[in-house]
PDB file of N, CA and C in Angstrom:
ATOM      1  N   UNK A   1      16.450  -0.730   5.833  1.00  0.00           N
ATOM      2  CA  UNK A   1      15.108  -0.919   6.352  1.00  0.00           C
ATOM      3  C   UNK A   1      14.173  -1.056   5.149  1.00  0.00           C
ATOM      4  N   UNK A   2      13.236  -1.925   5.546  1.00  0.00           N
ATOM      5  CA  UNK A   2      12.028  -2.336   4.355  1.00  0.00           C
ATOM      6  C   UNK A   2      10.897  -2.657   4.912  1.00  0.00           C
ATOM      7  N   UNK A   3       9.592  -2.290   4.006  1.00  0.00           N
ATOM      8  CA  UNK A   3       8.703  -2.844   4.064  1.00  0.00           C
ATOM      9  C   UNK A   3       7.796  -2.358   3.369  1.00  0.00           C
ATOM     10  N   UNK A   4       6.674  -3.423   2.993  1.00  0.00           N
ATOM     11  CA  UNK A   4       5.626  -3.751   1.388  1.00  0.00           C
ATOM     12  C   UNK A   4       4.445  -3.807   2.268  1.00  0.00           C
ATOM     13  N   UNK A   5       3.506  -3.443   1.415  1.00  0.00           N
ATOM     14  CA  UNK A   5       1.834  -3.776   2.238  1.00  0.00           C
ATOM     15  C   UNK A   5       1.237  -4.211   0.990  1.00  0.00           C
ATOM     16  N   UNK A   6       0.646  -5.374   0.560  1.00  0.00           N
ATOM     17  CA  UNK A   6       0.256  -5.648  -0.629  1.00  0.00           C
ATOM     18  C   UNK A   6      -0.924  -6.243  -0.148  1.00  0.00           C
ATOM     19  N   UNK A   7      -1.808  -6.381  -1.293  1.00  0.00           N
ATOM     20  CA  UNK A   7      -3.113  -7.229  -1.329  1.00  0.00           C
ATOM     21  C   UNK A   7      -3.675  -7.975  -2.809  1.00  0.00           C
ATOM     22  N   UNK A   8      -4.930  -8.182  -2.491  1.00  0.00           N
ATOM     23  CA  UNK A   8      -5.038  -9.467  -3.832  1.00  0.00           C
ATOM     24  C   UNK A   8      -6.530  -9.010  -4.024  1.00  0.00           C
ATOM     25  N   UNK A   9      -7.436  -8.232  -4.779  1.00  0.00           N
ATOM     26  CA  UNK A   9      -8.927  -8.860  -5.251  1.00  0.00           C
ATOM     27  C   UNK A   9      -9.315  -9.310  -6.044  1.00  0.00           C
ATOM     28  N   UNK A  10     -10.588 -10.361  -5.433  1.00  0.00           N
ATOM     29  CA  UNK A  10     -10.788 -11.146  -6.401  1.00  0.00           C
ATOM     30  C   UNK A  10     -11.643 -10.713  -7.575  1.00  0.00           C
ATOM     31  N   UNK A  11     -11.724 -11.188  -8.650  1.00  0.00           N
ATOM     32  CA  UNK A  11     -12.596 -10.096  -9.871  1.00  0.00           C
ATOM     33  C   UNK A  11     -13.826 -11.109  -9.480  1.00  0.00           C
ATOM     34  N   UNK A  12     -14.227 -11.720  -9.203  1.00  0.00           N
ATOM     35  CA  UNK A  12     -15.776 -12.740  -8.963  1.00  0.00           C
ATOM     36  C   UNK A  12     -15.340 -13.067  -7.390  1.00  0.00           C
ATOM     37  N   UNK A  13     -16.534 -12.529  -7.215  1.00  0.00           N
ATOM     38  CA  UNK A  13     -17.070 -13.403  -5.708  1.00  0.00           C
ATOM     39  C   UNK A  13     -16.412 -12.339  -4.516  1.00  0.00           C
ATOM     40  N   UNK A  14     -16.954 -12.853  -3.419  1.00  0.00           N
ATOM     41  CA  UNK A  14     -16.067 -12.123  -2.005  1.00  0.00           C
ATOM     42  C   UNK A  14     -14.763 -12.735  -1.851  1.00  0.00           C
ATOM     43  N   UNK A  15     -14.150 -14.102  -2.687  1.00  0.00           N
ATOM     44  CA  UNK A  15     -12.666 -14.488  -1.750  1.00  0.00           C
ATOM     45  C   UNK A  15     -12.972 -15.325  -3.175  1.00  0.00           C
ATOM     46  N   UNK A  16     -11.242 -15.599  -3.131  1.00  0.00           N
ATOM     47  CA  UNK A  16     -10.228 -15.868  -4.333  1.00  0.00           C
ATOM     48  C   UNK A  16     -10.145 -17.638  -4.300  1.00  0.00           C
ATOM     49  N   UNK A  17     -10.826 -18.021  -5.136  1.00  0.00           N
ATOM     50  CA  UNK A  17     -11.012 -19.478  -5.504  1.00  0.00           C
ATOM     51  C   UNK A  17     -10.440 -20.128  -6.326  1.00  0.00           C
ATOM     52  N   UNK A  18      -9.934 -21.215  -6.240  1.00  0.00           N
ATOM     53  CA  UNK A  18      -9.398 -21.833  -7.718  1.00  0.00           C
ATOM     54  C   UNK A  18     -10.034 -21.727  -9.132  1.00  0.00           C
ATOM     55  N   UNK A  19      -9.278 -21.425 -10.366  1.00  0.00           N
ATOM     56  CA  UNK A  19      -9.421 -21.189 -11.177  1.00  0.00           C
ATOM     57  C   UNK A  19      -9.778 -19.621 -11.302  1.00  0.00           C
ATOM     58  N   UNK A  20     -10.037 -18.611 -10.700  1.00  0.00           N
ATOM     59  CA  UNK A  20     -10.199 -17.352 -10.638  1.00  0.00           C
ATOM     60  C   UNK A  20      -9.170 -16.865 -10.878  1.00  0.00           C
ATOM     61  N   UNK A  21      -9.556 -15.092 -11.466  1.00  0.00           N
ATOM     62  CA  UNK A  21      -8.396 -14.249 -11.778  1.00  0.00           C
ATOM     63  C   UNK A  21      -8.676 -13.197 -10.567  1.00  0.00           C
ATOM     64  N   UNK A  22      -7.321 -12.290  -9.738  1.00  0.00           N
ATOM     65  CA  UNK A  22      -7.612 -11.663  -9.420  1.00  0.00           C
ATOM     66  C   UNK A  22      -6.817 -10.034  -9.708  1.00  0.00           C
ATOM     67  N   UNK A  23      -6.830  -9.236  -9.249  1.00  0.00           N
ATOM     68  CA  UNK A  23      -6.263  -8.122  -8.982  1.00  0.00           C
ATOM     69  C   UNK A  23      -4.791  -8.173  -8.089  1.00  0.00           C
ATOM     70  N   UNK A  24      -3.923  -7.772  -7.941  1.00  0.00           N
ATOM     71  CA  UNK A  24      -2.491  -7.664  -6.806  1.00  0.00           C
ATOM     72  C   UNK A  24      -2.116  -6.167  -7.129  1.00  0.00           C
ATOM     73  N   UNK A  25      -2.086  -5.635  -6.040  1.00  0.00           N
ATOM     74  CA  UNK A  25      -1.028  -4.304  -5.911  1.00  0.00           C
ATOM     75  C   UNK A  25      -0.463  -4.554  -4.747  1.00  0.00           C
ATOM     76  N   UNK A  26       0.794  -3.571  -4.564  1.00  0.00           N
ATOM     77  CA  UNK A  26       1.758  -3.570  -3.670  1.00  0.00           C
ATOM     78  C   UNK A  26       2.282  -2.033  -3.605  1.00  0.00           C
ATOM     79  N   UNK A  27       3.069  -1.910  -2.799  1.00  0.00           N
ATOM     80  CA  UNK A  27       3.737  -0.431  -2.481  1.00  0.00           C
ATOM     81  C   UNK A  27       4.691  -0.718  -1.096  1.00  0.00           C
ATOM     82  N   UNK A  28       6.049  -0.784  -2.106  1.00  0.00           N
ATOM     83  CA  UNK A  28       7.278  -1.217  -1.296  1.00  0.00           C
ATOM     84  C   UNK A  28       7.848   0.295  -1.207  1.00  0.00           C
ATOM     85  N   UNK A  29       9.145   0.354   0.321  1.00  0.00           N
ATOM     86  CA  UNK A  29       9.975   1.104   0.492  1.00  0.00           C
ATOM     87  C   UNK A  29      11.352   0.658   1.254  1.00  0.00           C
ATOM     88  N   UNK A  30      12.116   1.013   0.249  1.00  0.00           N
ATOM     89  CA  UNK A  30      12.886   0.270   0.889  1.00  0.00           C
ATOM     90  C   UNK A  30      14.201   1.823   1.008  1.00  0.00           C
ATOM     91  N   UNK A  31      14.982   2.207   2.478  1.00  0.00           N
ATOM     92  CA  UNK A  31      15.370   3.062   2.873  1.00  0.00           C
ATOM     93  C   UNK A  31      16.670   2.340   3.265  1.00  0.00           C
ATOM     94  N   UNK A  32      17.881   2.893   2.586  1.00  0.00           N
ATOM     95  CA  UNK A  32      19.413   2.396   2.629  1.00  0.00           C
ATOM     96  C   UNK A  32      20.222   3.687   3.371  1.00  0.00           C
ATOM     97  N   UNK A  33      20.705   3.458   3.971  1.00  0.00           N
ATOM     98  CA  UNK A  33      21.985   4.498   5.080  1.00  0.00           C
ATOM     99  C   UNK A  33      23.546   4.385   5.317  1.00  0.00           C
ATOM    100  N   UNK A  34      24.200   4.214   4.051  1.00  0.00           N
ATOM    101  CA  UNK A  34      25.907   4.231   3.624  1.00  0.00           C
ATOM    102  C   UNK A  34      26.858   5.392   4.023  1.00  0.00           C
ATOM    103  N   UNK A  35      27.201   6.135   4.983  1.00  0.00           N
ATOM    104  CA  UNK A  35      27.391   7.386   4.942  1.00  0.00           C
ATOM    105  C   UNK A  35      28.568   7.298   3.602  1.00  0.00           C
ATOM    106  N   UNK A  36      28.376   8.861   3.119  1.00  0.00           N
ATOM    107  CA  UNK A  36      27.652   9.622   3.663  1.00  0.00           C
ATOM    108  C   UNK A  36      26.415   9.808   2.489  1.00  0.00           C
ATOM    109  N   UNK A  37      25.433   8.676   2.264  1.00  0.00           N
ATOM    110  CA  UNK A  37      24.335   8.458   1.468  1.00  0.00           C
ATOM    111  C   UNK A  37      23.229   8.011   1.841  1.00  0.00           C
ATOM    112  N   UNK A  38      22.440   8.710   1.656  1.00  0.00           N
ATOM    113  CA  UNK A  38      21.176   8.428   2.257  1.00  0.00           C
ATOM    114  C   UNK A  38      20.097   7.827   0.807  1.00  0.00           C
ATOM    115  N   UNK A  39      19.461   6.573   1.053  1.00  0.00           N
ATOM    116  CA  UNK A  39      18.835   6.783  -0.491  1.00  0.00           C
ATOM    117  C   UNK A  39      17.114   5.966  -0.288  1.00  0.00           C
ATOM    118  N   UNK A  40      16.888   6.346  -0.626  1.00  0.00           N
ATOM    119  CA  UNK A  40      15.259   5.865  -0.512  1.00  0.00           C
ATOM    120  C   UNK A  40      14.638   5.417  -2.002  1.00  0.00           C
ATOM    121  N   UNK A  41      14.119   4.416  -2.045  1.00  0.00           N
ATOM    122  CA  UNK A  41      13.345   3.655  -3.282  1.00  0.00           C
ATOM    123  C   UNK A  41      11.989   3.060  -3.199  1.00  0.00           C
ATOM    124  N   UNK A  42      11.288   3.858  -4.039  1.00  0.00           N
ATOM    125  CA  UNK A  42      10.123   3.073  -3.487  1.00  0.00           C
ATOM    126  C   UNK A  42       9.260   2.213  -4.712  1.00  0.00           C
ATOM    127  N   UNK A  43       8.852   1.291  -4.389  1.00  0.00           N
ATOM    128  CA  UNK A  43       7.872   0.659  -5.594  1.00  0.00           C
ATOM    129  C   UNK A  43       6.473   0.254  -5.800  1.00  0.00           C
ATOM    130  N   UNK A  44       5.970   0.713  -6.789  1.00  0.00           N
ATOM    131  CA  UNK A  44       4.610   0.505  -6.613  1.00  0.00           C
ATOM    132  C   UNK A  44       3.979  -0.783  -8.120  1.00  0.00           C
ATOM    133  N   UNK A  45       3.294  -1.467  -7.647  1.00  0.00           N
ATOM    134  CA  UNK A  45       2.870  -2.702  -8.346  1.00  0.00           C
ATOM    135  C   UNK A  45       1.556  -2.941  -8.065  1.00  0.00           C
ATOM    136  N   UNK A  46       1.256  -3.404  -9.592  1.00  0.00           N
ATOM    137  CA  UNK A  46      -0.568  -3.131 -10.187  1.00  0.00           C
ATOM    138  C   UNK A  46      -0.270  -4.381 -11.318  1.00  0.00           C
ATOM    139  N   UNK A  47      -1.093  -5.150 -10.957  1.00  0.00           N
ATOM    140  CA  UNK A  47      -1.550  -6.643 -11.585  1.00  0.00           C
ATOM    141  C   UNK A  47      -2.382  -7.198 -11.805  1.00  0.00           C
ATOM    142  N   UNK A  48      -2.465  -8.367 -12.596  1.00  0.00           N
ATOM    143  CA  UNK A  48      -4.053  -9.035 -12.994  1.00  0.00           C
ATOM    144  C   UNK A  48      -2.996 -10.640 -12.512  1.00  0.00           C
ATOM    145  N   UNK A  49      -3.665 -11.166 -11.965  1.00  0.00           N
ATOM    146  CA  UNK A  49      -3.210 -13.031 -11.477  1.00  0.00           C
ATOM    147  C   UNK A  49      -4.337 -14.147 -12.109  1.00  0.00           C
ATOM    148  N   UNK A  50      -4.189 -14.920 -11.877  1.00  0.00           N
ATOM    149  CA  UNK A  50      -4.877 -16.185 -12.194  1.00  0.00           C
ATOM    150  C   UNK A  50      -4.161 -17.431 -10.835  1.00  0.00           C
ATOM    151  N   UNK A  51      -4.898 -17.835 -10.115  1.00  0.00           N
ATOM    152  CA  UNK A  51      -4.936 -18.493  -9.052  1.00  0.00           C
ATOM    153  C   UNK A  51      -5.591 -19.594  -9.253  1.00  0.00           C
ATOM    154  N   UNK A  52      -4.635 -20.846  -9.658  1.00  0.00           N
ATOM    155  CA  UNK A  52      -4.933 -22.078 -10.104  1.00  0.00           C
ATOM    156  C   UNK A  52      -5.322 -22.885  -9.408  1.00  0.00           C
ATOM    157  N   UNK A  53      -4.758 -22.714  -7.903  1.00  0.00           N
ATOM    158  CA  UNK A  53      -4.948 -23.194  -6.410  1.00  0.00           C
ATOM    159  C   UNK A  53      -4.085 -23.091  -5.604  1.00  0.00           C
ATOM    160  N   UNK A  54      -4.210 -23.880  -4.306  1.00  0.00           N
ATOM    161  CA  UNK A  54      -3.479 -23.759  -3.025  1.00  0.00           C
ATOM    162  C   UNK A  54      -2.343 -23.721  -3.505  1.00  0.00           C
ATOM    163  N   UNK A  55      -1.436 -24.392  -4.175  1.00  0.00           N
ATOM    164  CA  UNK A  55       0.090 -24.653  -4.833  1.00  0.00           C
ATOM    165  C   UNK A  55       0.147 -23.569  -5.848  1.00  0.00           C
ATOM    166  N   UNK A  56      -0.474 -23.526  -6.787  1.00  0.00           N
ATOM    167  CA  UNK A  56      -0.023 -22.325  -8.004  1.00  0.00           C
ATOM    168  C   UNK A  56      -0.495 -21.540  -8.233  1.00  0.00           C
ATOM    169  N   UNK A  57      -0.476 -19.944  -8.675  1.00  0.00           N
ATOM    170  CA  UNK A  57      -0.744 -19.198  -9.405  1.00  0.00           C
ATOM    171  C   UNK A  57       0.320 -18.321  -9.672  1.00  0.00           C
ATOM    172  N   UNK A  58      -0.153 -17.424 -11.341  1.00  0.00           N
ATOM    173  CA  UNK A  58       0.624 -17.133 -12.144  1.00  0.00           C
ATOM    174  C   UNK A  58      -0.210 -15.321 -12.296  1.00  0.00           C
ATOM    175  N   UNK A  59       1.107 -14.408 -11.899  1.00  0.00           N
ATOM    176  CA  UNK A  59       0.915 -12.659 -12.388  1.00  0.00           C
ATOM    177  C   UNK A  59       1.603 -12.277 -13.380  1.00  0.00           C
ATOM    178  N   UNK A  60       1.025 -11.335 -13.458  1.00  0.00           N
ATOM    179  CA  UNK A  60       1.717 -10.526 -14.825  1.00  0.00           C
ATOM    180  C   UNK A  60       1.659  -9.190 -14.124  1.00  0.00           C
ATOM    181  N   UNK A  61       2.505  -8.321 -14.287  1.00  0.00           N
ATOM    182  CA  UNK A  61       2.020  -6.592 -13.482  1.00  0.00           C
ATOM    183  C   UNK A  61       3.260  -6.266 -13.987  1.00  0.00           C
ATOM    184  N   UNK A  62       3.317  -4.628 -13.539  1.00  0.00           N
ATOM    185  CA  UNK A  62       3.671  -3.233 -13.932  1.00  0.00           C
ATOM    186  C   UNK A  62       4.092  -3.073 -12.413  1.00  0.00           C
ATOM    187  N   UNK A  63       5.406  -2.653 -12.654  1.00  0.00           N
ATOM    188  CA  UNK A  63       6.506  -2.087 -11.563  1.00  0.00           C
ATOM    189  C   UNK A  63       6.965  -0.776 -11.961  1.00  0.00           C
ATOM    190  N   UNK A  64       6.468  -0.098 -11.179  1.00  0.00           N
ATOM    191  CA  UNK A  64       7.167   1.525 -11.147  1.00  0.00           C
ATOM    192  C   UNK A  64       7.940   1.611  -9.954  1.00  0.00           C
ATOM    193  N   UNK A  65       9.174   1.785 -10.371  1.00  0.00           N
ATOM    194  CA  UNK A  65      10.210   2.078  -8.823  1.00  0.00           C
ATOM    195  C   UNK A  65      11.026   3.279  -9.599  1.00  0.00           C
ATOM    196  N   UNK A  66      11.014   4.557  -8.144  1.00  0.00           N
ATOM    197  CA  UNK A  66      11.545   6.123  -7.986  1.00  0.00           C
ATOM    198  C   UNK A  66      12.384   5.622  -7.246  1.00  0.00           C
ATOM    199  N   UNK A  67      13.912   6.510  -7.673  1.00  0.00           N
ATOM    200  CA  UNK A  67      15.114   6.309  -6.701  1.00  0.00           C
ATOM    201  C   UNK A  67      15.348   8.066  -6.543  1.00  0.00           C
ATOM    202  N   UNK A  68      16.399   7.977  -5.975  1.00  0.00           N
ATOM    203  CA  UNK A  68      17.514   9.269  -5.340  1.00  0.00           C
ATOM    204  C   UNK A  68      16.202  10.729  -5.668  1.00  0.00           C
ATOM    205  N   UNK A  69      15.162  10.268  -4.402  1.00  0.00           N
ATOM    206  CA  UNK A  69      14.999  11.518  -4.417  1.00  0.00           C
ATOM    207  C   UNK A  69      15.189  12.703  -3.361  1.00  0.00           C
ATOM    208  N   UNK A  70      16.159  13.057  -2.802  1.00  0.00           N
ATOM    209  CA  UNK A  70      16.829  13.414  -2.294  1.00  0.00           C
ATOM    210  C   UNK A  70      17.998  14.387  -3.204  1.00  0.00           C
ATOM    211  N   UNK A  71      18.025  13.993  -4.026  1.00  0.00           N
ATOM    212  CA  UNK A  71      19.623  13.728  -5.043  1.00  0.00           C
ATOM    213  C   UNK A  71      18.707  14.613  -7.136  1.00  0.00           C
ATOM    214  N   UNK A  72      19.412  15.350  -7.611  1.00  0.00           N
ATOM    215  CA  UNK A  72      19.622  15.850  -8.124  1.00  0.00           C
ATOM    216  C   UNK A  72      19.497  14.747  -9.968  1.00  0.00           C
ATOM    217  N   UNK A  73      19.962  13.635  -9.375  1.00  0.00           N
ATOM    218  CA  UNK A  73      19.410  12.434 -10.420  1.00  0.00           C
ATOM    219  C   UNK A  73      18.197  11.666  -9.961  1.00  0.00           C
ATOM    220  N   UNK A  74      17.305  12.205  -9.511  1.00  0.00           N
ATOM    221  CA  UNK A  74      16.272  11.806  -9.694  1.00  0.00           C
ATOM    222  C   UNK A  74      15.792  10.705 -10.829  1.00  0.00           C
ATOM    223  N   UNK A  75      15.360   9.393 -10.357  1.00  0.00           N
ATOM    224  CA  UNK A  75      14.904   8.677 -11.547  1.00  0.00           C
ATOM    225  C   UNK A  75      13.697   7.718 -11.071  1.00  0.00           C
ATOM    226  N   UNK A  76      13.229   7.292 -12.367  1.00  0.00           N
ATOM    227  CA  UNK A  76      12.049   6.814 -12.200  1.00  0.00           C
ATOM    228  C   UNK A  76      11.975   5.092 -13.441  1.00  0.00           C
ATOM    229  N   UNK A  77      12.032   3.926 -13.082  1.00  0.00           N
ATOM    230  CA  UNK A  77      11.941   2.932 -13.891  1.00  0.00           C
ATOM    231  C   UNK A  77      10.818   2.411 -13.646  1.00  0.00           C
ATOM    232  N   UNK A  78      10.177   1.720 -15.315  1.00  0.00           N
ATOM    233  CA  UNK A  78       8.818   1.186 -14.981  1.00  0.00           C
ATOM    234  C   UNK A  78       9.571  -0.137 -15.906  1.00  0.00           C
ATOM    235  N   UNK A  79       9.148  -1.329 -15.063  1.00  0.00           N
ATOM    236  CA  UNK A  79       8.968  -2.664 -15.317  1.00  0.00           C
ATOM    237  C   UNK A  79       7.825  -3.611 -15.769  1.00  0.00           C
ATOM    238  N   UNK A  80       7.898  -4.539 -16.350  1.00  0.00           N
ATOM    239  CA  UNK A  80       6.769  -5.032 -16.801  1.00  0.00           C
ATOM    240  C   UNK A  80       7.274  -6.723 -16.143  1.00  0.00           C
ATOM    241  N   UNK A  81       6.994  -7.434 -15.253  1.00  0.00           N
ATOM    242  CA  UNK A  81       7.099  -8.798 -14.980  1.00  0.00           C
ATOM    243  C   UNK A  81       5.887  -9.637 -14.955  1.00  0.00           C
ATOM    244  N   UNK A  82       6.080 -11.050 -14.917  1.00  0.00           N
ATOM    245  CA  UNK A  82       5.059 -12.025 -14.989  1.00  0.00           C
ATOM    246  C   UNK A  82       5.788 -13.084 -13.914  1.00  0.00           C
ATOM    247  N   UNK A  83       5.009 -13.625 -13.241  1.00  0.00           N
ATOM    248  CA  UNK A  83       5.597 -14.489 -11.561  1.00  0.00           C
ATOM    249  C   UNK A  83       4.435 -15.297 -11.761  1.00  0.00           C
ATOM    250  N   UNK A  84       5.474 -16.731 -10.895  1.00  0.00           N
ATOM    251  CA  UNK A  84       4.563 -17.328 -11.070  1.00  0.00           C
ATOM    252  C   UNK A  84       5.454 -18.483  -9.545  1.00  0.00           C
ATOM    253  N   UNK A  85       4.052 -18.280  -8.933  1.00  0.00           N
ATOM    254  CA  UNK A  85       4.270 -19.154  -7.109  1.00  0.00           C
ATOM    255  C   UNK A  85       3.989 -20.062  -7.354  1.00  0.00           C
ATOM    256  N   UNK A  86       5.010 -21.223  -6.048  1.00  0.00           N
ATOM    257  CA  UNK A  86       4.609 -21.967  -5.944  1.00  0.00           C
ATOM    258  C   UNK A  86       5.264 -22.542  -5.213  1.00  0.00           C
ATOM    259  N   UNK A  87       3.314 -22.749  -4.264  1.00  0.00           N
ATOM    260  CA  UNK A  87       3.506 -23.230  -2.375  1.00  0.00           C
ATOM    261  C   UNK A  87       4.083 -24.562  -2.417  1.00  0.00           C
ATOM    262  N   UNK A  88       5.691 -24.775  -1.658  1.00  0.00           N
ATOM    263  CA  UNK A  88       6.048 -26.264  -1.051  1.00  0.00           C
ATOM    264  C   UNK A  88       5.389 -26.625  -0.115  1.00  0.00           C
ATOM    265  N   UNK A  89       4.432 -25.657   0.636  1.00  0.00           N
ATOM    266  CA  UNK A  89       3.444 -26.221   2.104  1.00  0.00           C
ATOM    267  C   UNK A  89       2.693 -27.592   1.640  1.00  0.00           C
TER     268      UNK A  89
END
């Protein structure tokens, strides 16, 4: 089972225009059930974008994902990625 709730603000204006940079966070969970393992992961993501237009834009952000907490190895990885979309619509 999964699911993310993410959003986008824009740093100028009320709504996200071409050529603008904006803000993206997210906060994923994603919950796996193998018996006899139960494991839960969750991730949280904090970004700066640039939104070139309808077809492209390009992020850069910080991924923190916690595993096995439940579990005695407890861990915690932080990521650094850069993405970059792009709508076939």
């Amino acid at each position: 089972m999964r699911y993310r709730f993410s959003t986008d603000f824009p740093l100028q204006g009320a709504s996200l225009d071409p050529g603008e940079t904006y803000l993206a966070g997210s906060l994923e969970t994603i919950v796996g059930f193998v018996q006899p393992y139960f494991e839960v992961e969750n991730r949280y993501v904090a970004g700066v974008g640039y939104y070139f237009n309808n077809k492209h834009k390009i992020e850069s952000s910080i991924d923190l994902r916690t595993a096995a907490h439940f579990d005695p190895r407890f861990r915690q990885r932080l990521w650094t990625k850069v993405s970059y979309y792009w709508s076939i619509k």
